[in-house]
Structure formats: structure tokens, C-alpha cells
Protein backbone atom coordinates (compact mmCIF):
# COMPACT_ATOMS: atom_id res chain seq x y z
CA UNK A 1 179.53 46.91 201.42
CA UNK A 2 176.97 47.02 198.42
CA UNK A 3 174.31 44.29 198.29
CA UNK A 4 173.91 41.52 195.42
CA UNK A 5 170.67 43.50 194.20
CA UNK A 6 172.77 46.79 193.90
CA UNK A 7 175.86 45.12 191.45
CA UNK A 8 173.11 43.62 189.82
CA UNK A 9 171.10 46.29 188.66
CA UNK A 10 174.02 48.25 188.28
CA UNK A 11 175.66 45.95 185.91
CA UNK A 12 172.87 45.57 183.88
CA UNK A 13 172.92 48.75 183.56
CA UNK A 14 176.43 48.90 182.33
CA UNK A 15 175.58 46.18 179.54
CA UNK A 16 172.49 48.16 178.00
CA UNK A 17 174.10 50.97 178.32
CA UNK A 18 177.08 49.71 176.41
CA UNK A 19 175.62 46.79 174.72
CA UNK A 20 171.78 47.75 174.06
CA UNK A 21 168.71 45.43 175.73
CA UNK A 22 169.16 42.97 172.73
CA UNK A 23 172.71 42.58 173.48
CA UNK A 24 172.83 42.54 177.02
CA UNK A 25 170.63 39.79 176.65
CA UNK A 26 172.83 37.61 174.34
CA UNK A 27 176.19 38.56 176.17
CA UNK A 28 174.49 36.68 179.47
CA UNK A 29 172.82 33.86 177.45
CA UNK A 30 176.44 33.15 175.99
CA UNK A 31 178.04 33.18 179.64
CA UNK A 32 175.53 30.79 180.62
CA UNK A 33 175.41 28.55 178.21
CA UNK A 34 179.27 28.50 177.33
CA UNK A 35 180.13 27.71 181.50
CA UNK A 36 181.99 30.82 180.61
CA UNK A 37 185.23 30.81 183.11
CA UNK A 38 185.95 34.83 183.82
CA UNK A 39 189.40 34.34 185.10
CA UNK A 40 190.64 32.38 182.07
CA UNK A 41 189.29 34.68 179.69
CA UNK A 42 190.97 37.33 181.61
CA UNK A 43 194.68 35.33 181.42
CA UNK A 44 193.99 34.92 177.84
CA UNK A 45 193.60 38.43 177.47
CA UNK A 46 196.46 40.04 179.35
CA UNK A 47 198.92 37.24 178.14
CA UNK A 48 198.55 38.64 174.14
CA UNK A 49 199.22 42.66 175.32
CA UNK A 50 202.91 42.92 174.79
CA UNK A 51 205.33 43.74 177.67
CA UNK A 52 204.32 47.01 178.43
CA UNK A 53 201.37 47.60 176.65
CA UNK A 54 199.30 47.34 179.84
CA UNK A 55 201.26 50.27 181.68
CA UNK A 56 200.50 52.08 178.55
CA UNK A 57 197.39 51.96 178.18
CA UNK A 58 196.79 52.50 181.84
CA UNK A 59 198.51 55.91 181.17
CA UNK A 60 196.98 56.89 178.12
CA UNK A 61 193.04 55.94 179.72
CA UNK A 62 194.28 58.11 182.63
CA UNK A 63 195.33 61.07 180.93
CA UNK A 64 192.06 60.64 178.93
CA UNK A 65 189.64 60.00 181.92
CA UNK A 66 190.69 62.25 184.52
CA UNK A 67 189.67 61.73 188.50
CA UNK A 68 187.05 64.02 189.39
CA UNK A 69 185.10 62.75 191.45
CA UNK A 70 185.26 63.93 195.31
CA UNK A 71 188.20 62.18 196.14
CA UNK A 72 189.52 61.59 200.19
CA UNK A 73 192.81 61.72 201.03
CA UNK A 74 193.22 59.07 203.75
């Protein structure tokens, strides 16, 4: 099981990566400050992709992003 420390700095690594310092920065200051509720943001998201869409996209981001990483066959 990974350790608080070890999501951490791995997600902050995600958000500068994706976002830049300056970004990162803002994107947590605005989760903060907003009492920013993941799972409803999440709803709100999935409920606008049409019927559909989601399996679609999970297909298309597959075919894109192949697996190839040392997978284990259990």
C-alpha cells in the first residue's frame, strides 16, 4: 500500500507536469478555498457525456495508449 507522502509527491508531480508550478499552485488554492466536493464535480461531469460516450472514449484512449507496461497475469 503506498504511503500519504508517496501520492503526494506524486500528484504534485502530475499537476506541474500538466499544469506548470504557477498552476499547480492555483488549481489547489481554488480546491481549498471553494470546499471543492470531488465526487460532485465528478457526477456533474459524467451526467453531460451522452449515453455512450464514456464506452467510447474508453476505447478510443485505449487504442491510443496501449498497455505496456510488465503486466501479470493472475
Amino acid at each position: 500500500m503506498t504511503n500519504t507522502l508517496d501520492v503526494m509527491t506524486r500528484g504534485m508531480a502530475c499537476l506541474t507536469e500538466g499544469l506548470g508550478v504557477v498552476e499547480a499552485e492555483q488549481f489547489i488554492s481554488i480546491i481549498i478555498r471553494e470546499r471543492f466536493d470531488y465526487t460532485k464535480w465528478q457526477r456533474q461531469f459524467f451526467d453531460e457525456i451522452p449515453q455512450g460516450g464514456f464506452h467510447r472514449n474508453a476505447l478510443e484512449y485505449a487504442k491510443a495508449h496501449p498497455y505496456s507496461g510488465p503486466a501479470e497475469q493472475l
